[in-house]
C-alpha atoms as a PDB file:
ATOM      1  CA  UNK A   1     -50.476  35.121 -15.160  1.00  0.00           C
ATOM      2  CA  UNK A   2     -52.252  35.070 -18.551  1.00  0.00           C
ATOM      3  CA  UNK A   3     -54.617  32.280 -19.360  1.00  0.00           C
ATOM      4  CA  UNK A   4     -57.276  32.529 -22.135  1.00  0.00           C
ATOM      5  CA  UNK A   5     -60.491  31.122 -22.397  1.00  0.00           C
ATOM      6  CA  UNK A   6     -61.535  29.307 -25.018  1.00  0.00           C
ATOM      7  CA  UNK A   7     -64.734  28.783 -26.962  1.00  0.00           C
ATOM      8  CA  UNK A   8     -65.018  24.977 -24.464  1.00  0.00           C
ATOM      9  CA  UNK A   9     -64.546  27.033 -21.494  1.00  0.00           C
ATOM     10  CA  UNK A  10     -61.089  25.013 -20.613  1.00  0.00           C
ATOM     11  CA  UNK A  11     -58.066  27.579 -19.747  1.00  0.00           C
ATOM     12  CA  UNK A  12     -55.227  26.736 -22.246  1.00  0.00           C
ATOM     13  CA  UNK A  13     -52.738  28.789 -20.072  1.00  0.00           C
ATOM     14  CA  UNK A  14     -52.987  25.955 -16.510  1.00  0.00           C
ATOM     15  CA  UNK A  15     -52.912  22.697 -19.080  1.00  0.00           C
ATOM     16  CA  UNK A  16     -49.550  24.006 -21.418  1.00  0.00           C
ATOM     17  CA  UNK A  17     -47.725  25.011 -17.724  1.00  0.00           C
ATOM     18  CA  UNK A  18     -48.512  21.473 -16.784  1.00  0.00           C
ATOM     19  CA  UNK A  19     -47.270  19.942 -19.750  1.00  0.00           C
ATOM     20  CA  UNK A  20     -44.247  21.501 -19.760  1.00  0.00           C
ATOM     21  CA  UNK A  21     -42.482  20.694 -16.487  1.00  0.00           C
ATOM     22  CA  UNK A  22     -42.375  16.765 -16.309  1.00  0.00           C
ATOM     23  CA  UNK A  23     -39.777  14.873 -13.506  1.00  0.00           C
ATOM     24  CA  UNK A  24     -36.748  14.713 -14.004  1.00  0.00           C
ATOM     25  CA  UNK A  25     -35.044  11.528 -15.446  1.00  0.00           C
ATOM     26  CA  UNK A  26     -31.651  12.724 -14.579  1.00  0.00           C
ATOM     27  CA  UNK A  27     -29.489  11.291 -11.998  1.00  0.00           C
ATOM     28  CA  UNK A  28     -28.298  13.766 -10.032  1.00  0.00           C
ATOM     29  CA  UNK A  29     -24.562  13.222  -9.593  1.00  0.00           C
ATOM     30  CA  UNK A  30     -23.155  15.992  -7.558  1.00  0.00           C
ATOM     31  CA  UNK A  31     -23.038  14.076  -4.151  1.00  0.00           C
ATOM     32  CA  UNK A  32     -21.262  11.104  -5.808  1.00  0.00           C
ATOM     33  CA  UNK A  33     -18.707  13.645  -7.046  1.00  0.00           C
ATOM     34  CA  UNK A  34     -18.136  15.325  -3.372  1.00  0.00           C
ATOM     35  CA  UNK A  35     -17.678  11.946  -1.781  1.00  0.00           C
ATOM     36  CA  UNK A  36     -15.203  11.169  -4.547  1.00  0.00           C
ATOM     37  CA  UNK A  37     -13.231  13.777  -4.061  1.00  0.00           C
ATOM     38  CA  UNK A  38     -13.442  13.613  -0.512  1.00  0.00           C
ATOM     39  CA  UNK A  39     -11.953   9.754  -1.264  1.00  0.00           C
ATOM     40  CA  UNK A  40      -9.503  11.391  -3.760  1.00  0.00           C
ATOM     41  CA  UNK A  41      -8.084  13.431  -0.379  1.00  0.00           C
ATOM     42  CA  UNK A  42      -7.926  10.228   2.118  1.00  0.00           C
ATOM     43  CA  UNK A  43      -6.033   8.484  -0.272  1.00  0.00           C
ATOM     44  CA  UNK A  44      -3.317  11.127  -1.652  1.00  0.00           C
ATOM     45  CA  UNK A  45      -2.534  11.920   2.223  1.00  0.00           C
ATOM     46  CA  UNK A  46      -3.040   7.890   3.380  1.00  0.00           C
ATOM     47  CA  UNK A  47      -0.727   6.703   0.612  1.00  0.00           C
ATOM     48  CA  UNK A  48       2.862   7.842   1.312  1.00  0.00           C
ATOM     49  CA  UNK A  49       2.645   7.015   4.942  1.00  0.00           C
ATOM     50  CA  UNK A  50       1.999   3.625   3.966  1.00  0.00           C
ATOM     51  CA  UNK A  51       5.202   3.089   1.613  1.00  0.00           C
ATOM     52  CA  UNK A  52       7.202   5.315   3.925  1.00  0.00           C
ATOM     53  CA  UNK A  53       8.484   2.386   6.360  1.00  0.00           C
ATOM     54  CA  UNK A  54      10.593  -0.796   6.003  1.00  0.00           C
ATOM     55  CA  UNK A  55       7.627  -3.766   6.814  1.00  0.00           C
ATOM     56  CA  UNK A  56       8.024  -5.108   9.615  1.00  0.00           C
ATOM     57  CA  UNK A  57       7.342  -8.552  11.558  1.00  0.00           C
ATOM     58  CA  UNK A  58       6.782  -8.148  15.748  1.00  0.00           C
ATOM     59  CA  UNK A  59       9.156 -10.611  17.094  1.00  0.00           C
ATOM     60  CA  UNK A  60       6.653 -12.782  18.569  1.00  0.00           C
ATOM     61  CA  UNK A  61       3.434 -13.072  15.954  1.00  0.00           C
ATOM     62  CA  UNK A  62       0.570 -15.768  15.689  1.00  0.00           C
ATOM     63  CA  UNK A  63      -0.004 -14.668  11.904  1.00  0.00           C
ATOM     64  CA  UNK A  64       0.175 -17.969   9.781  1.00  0.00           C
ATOM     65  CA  UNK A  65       2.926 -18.031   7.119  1.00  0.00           C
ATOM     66  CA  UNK A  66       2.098 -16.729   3.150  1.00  0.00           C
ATOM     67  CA  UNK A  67       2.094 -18.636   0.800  1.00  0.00           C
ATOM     68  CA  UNK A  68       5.208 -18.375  -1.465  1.00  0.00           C
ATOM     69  CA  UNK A  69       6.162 -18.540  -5.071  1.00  0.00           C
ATOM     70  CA  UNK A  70       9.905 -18.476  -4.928  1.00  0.00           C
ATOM     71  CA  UNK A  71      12.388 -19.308  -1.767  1.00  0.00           C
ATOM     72  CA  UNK A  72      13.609 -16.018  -0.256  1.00  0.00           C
ATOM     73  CA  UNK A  73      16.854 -15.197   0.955  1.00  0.00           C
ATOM     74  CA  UNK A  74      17.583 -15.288   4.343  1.00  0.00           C
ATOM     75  CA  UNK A  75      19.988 -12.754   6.109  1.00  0.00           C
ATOM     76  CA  UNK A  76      20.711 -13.283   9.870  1.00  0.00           C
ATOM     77  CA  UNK A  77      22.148 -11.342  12.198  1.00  0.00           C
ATOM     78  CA  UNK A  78      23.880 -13.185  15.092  1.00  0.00           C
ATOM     79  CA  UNK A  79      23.890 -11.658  19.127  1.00  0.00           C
ATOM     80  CA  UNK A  80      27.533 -10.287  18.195  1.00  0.00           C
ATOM     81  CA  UNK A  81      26.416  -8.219  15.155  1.00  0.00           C
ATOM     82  CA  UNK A  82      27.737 -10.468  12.894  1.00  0.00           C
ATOM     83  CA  UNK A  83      25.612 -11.120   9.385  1.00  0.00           C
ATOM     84  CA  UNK A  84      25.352 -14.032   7.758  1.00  0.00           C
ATOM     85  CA  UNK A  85      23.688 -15.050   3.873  1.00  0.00           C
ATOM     86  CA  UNK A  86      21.823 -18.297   4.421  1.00  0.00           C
ATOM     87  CA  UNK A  87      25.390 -19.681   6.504  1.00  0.00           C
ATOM     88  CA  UNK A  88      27.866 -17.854   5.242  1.00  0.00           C
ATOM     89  CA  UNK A  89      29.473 -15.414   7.456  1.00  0.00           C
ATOM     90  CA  UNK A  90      29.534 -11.254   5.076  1.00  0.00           C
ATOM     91  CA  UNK A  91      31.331  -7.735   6.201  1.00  0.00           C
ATOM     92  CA  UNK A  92      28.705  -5.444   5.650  1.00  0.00           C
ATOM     93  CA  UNK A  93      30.880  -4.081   3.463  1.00  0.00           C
ATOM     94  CA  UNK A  94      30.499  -7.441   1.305  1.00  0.00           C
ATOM     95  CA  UNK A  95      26.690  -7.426   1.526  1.00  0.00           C
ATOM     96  CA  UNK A  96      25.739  -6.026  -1.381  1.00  0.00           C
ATOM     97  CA  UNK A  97      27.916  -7.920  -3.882  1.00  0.00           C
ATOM     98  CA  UNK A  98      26.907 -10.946  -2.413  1.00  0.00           C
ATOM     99  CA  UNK A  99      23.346 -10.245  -2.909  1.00  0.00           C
ATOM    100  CA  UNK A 100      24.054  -9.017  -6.067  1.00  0.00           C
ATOM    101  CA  UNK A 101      26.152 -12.228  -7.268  1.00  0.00           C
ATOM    102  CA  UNK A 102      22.576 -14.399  -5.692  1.00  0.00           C
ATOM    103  CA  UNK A 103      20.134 -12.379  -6.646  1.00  0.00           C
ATOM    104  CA  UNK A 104      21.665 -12.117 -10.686  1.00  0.00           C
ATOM    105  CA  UNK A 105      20.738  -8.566 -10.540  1.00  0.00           C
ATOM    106  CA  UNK A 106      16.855  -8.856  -9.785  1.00  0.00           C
ATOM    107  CA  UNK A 107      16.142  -6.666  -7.445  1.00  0.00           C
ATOM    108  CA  UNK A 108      12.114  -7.581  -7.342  1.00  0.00           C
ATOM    109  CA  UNK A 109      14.012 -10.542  -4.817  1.00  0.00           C
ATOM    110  CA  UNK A 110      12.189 -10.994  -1.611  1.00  0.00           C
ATOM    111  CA  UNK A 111      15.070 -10.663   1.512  1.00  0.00           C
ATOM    112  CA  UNK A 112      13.968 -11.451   5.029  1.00  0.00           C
ATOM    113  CA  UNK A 113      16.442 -10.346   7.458  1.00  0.00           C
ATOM    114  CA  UNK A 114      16.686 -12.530  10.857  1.00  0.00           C
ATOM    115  CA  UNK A 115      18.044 -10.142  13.993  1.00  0.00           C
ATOM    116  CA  UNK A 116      18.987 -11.958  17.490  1.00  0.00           C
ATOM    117  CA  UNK A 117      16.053 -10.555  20.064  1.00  0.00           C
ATOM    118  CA  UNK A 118      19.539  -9.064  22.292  1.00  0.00           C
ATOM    119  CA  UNK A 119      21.243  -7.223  19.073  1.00  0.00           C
ATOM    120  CA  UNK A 120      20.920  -3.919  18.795  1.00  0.00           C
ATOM    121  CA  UNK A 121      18.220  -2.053  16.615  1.00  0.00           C
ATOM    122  CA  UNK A 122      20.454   0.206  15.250  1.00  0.00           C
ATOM    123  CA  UNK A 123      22.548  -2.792  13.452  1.00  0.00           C
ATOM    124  CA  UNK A 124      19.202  -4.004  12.225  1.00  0.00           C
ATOM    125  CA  UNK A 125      18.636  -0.795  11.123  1.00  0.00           C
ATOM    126  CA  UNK A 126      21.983  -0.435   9.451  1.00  0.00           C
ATOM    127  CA  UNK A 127      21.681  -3.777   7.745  1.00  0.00           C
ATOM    128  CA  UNK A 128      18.073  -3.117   6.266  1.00  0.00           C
ATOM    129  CA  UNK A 129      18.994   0.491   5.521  1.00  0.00           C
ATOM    130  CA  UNK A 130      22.272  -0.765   3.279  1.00  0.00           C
ATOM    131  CA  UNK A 131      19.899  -3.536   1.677  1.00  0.00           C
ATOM    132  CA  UNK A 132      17.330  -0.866   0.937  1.00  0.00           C
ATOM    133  CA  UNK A 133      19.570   1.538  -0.786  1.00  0.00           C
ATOM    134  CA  UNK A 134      21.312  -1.251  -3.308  1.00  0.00           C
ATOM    135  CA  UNK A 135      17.914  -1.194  -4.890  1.00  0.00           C
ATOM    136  CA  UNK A 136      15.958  -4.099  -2.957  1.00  0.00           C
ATOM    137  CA  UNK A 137      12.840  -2.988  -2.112  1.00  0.00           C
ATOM    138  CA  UNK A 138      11.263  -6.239  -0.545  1.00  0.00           C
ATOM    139  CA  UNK A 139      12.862  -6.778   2.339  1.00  0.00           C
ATOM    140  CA  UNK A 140      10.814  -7.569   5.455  1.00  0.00           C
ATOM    141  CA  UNK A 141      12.337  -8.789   9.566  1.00  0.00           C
ATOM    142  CA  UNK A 142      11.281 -12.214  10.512  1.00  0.00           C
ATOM    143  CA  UNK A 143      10.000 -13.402  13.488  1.00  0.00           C
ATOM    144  CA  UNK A 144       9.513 -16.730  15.909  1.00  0.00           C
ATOM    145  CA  UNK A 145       5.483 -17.409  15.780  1.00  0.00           C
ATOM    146  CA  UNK A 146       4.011 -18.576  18.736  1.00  0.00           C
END
């Protein structure tokens, strides 16, 4: 270590170190850049296993009702299998047109599909799936609150 003496008997060497390192005014943002990345991670794995499923209602919920903009259309499903648009009795086969014809080709149109508690899930399933791959992506089961 060099310091010199000078003719006031002060060492010039101890007071320029000093001067030179000062705190640093920096914000240190490494940690906020791990924990973002870490965030980055949850939500590129969290994300496709939440737009993976059809949403679904239980069949019994207390939930209360959302509010709506715009009346949705109402598919049922009768104990025999049978489907129906609002009343009207469809072939599955028919579905889609029909939906089509109401729906004047939006298919941003909110469907809620009504199944009978003794039908089978796979005709629910069938029904959803068909609805699903004409386009309609908001489709959601209803169920009988409470």
């Amino acid at each position: 270590m060099g310091a010199t003496v000078t003719s006031g008997g002060r060492v010039e060497g101890a007071r320029r170190r000093r001067g030179r390192y000062q705190p640093l005014a920096e914000i240190n943002v490494t940690p906020f850049v791990d924990v973002m990345l870490v965030l980055l991670i949850v939500f590129m794995v969290t994300a496709p296993l939440l737009t993976a499923g059809v949403p679904v209602d239980l069949p019994k919920a207390a939930a209360k009702p959302l509010p709506q903009d715009s009346k949705p259309l109402e598919i049922s499903i009768n104990q025999k299998g049978a489907i129906f648009i609002v009343d009207t009795e469809v072939g599955l086969d028919e579905l889609i047109p029909r939906l089509t014809a109401i729906s004047g080709e939006n298919r941003e149109t909110r469907i809620y599909v009504r199944g009978d508690t003794k039908l089978d899930y796979g005709r629910v399933m069938q029904v959803i799936g068909a609805i699903n791959a004409a386009g309609y992506s908001k489709v959601a089961l209803i169920a009988e609150q409470n």
